[in-house]
N, C-alpha and C. Protein backbone atom coordinates (compact mmCIF):
# COMPACT_ATOMS: atom_id res chain seq x y z
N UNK A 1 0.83 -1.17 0.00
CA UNK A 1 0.00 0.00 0.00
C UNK A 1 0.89 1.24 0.00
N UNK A 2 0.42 2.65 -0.77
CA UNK A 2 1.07 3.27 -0.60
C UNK A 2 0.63 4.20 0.00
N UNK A 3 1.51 5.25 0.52
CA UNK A 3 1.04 6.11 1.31
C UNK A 3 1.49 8.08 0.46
N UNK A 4 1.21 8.74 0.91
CA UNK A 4 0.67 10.17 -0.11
C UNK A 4 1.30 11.42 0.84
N UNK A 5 2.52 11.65 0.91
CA UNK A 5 1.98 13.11 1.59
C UNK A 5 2.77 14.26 0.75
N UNK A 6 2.26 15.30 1.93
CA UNK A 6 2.08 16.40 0.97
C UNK A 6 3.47 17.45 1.81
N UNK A 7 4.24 18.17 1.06
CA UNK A 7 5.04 19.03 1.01
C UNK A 7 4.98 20.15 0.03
N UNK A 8 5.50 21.13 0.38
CA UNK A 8 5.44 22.39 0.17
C UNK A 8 6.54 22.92 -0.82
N UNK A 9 6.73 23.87 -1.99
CA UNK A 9 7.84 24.18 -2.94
C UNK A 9 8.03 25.16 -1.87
N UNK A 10 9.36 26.36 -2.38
CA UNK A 10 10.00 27.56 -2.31
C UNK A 10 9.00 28.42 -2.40
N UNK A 11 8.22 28.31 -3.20
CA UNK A 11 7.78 29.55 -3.54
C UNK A 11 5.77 29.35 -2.80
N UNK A 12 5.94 27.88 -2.34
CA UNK A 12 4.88 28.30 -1.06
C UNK A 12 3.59 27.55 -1.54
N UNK A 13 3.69 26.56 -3.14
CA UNK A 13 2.84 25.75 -3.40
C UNK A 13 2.87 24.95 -2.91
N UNK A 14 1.73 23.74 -2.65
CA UNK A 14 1.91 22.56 -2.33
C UNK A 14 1.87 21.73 -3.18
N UNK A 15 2.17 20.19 -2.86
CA UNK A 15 2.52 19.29 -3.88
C UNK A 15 2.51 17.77 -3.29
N UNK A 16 2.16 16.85 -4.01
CA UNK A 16 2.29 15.35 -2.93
C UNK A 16 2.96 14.52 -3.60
N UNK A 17 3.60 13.82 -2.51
CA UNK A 17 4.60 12.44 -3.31
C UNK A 17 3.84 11.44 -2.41
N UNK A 18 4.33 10.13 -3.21
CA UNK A 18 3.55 9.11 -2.90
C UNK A 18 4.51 8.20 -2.86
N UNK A 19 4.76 7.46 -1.50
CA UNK A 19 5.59 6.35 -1.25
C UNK A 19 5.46 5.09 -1.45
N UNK A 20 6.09 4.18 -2.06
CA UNK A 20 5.26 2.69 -2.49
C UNK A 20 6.28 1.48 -1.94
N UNK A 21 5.92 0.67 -2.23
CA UNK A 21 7.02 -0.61 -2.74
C UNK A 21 7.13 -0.90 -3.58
N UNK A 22 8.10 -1.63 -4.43
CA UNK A 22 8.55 -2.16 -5.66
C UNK A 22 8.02 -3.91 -5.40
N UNK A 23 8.02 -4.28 -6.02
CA UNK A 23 7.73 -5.93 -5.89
C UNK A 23 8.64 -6.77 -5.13
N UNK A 24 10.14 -6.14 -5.39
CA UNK A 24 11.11 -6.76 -4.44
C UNK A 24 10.99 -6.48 -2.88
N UNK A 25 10.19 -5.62 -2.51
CA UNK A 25 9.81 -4.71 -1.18
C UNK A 25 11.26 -3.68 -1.34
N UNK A 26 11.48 -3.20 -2.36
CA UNK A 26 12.65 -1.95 -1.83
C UNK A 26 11.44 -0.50 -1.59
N UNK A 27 11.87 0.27 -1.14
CA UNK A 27 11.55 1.72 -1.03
C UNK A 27 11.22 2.16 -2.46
N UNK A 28 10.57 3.31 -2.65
CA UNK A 28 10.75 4.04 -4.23
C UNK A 28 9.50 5.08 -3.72
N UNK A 29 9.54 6.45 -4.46
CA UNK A 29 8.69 7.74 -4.07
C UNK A 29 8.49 7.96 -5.71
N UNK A 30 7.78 8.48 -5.89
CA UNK A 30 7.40 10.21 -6.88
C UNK A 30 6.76 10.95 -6.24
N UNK A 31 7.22 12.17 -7.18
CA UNK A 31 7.15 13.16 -6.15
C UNK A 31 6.57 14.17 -7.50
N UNK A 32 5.99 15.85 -6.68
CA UNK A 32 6.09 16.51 -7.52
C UNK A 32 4.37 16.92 -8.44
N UNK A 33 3.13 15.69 -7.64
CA UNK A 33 2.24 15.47 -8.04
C UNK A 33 1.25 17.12 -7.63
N UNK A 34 0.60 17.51 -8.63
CA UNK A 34 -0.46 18.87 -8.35
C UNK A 34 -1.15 18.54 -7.52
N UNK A 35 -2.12 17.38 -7.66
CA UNK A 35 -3.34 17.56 -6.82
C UNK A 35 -3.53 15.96 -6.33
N UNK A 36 -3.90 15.95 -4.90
CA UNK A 36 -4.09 14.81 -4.45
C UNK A 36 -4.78 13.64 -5.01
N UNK A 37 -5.75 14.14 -6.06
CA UNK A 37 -5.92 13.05 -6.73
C UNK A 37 -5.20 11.93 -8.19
N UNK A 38 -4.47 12.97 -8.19
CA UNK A 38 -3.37 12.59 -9.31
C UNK A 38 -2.69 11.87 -8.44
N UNK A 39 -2.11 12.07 -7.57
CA UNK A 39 -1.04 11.51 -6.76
C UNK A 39 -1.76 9.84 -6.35
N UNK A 40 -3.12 10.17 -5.68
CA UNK A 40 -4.08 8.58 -5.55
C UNK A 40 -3.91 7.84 -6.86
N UNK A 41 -4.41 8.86 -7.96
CA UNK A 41 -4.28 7.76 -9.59
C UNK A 41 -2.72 7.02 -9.82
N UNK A 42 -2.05 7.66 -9.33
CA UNK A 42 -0.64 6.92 -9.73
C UNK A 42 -0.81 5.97 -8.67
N UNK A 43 -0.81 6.14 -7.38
CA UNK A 43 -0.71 5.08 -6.59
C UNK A 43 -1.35 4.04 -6.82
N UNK A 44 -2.59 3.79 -6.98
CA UNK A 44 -3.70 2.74 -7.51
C UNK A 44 -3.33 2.37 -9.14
N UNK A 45 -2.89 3.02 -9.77
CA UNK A 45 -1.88 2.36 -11.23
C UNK A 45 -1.00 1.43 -10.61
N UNK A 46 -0.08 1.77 -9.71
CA UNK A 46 1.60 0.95 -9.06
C UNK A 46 0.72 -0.68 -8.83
N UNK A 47 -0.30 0.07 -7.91
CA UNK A 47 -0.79 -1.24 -6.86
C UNK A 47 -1.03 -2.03 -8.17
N UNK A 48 -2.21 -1.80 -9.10
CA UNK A 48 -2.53 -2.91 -10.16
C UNK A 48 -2.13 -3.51 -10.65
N UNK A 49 -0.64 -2.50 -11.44
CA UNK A 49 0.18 -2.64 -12.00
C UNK A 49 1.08 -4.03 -11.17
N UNK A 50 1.12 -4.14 -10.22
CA UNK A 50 2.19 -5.24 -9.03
C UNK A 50 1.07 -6.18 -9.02
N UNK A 51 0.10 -5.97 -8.90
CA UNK A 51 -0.99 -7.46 -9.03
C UNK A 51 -1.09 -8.12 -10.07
N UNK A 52 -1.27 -7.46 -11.63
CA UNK A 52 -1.26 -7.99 -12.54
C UNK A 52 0.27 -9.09 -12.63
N UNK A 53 1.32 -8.28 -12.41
CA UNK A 53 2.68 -8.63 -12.86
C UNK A 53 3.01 -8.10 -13.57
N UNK A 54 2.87 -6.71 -13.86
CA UNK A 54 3.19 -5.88 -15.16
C UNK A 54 4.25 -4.62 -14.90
N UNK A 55 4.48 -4.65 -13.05
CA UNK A 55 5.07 -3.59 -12.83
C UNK A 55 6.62 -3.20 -13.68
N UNK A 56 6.74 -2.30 -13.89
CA UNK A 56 8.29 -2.02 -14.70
C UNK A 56 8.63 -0.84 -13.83
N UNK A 57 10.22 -1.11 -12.85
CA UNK A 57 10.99 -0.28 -12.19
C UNK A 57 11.04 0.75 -13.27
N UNK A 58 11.11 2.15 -12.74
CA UNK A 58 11.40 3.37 -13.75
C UNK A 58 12.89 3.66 -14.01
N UNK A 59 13.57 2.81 -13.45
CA UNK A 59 14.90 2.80 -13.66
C UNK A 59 14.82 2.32 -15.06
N UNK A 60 14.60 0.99 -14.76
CA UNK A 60 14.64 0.16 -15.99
C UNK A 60 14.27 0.20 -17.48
N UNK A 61 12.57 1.72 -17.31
CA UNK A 61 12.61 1.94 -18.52
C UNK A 61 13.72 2.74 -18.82
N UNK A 62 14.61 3.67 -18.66
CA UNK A 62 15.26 4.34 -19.26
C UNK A 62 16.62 3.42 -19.94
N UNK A 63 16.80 2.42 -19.70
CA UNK A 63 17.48 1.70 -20.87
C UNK A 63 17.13 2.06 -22.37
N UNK A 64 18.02 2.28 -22.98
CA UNK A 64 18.72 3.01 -24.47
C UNK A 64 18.29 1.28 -25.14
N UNK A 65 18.05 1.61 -26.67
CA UNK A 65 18.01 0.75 -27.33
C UNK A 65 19.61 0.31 -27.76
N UNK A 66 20.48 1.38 -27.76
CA UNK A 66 21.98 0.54 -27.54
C UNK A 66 22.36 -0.20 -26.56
N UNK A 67 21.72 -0.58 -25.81
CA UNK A 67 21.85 -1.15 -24.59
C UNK A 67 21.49 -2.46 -24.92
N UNK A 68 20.11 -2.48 -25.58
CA UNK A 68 19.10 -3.38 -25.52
C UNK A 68 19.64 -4.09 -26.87
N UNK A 69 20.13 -3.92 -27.92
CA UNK A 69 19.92 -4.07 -29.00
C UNK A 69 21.07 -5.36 -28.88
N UNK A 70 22.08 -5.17 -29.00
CA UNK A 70 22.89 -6.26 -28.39
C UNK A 70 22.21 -7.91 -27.84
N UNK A 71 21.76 -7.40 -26.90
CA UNK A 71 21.27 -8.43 -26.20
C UNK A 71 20.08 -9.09 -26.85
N UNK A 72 19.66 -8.41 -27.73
CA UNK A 72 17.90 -8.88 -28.34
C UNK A 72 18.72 -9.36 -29.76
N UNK A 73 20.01 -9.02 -30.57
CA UNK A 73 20.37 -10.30 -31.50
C UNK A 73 20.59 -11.35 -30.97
N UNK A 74 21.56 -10.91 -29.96
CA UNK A 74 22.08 -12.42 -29.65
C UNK A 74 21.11 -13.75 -29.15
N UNK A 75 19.77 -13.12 -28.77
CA UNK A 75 18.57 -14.07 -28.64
C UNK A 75 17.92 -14.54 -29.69
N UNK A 76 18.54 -13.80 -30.77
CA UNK A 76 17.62 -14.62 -31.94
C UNK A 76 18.45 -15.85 -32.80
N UNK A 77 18.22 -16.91 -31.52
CA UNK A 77 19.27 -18.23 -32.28
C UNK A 77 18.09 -19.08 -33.04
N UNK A 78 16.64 -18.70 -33.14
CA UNK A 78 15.71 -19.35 -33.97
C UNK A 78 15.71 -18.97 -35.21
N UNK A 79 16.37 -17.72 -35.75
CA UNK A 79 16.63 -17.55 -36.96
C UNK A 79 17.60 -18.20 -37.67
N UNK A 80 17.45 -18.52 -39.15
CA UNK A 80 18.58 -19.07 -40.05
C UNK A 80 19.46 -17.60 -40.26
N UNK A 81 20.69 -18.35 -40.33
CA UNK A 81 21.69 -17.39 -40.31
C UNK A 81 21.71 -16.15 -42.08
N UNK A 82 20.47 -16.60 -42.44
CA UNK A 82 20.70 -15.58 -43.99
C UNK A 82 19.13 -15.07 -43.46
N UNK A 83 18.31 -14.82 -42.64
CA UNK A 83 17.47 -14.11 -41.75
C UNK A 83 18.31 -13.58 -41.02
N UNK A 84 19.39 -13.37 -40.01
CA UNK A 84 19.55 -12.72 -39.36
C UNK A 84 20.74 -11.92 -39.37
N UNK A 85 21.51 -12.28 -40.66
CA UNK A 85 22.49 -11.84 -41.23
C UNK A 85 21.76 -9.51 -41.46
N UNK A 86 21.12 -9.82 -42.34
CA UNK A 86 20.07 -8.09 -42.33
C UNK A 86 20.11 -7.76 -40.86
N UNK A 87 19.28 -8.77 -40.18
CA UNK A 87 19.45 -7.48 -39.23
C UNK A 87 20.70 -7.39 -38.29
N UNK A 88 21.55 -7.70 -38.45
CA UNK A 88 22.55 -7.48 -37.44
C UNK A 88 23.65 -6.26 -38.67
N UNK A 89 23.49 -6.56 -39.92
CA UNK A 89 24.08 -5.66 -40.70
C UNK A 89 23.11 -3.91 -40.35
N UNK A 90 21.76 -3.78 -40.19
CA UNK A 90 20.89 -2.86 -40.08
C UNK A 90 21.23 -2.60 -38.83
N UNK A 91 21.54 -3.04 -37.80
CA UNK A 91 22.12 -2.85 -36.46
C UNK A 91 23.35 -2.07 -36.70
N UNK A 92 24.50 -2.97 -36.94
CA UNK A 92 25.58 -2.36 -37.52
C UNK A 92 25.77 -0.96 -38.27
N UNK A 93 24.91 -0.78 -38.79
CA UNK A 93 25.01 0.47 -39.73
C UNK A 93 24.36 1.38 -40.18
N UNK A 94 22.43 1.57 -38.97
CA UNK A 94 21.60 2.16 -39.25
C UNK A 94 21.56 2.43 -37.32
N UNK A 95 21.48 1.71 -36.89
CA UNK A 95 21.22 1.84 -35.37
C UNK A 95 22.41 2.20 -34.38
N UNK A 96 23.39 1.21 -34.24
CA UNK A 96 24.39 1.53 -33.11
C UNK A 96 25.43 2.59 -33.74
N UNK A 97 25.52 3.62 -34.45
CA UNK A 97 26.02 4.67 -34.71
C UNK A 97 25.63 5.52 -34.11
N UNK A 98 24.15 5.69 -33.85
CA UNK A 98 23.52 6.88 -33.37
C UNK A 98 23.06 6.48 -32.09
């Protein structure tokens, strides 16, 4: 369950972060929310989101497709090697440059 409170900016607005768990039980906040009910909608997204099994750490989305890309050829050992020959050349020379 998560819990919601509310803190104050510099300049004297208020604002709420919402404390949760991750599935592993670590700690994790956002913060920064306008109005208390935005802050409830995210919280009740997390919770569903951890029941279904769908939760994704926000760390984790920010992985780069250079990151990813690597690792997602080398999984494709169900392809014949003149299928997967393109895309590792299109990798090579359209993707991991940029």
């Amino acid at each position: 369950m998560a819990t919601i409170e509310t803190y104050a900016l510099a300049n004297g607005a208020k604002r709420y972060r919402v404390r949760y768990r991750t599935p592993e039980g670590k700690s994790a906040e956002r913060a920064a929310f306008a109005t208390k009910r935005d802050a409830q909608a995210f919280s009740a997204t997390v919770e569903v989101s951890k029941l279904r099994g769908e939760y994704v750490n926000p760390s984790d989305a920010k992985i780069t497709v250079g990151q990813l890309g690597p690792a997602w050829l080398a999984r494709q050992v169900h392809l014949k090697p003149s299928a997967l020959r393109p895309l590792e050349i299109s990798w090579r020379v359209h993707v991991e440059p940029r």
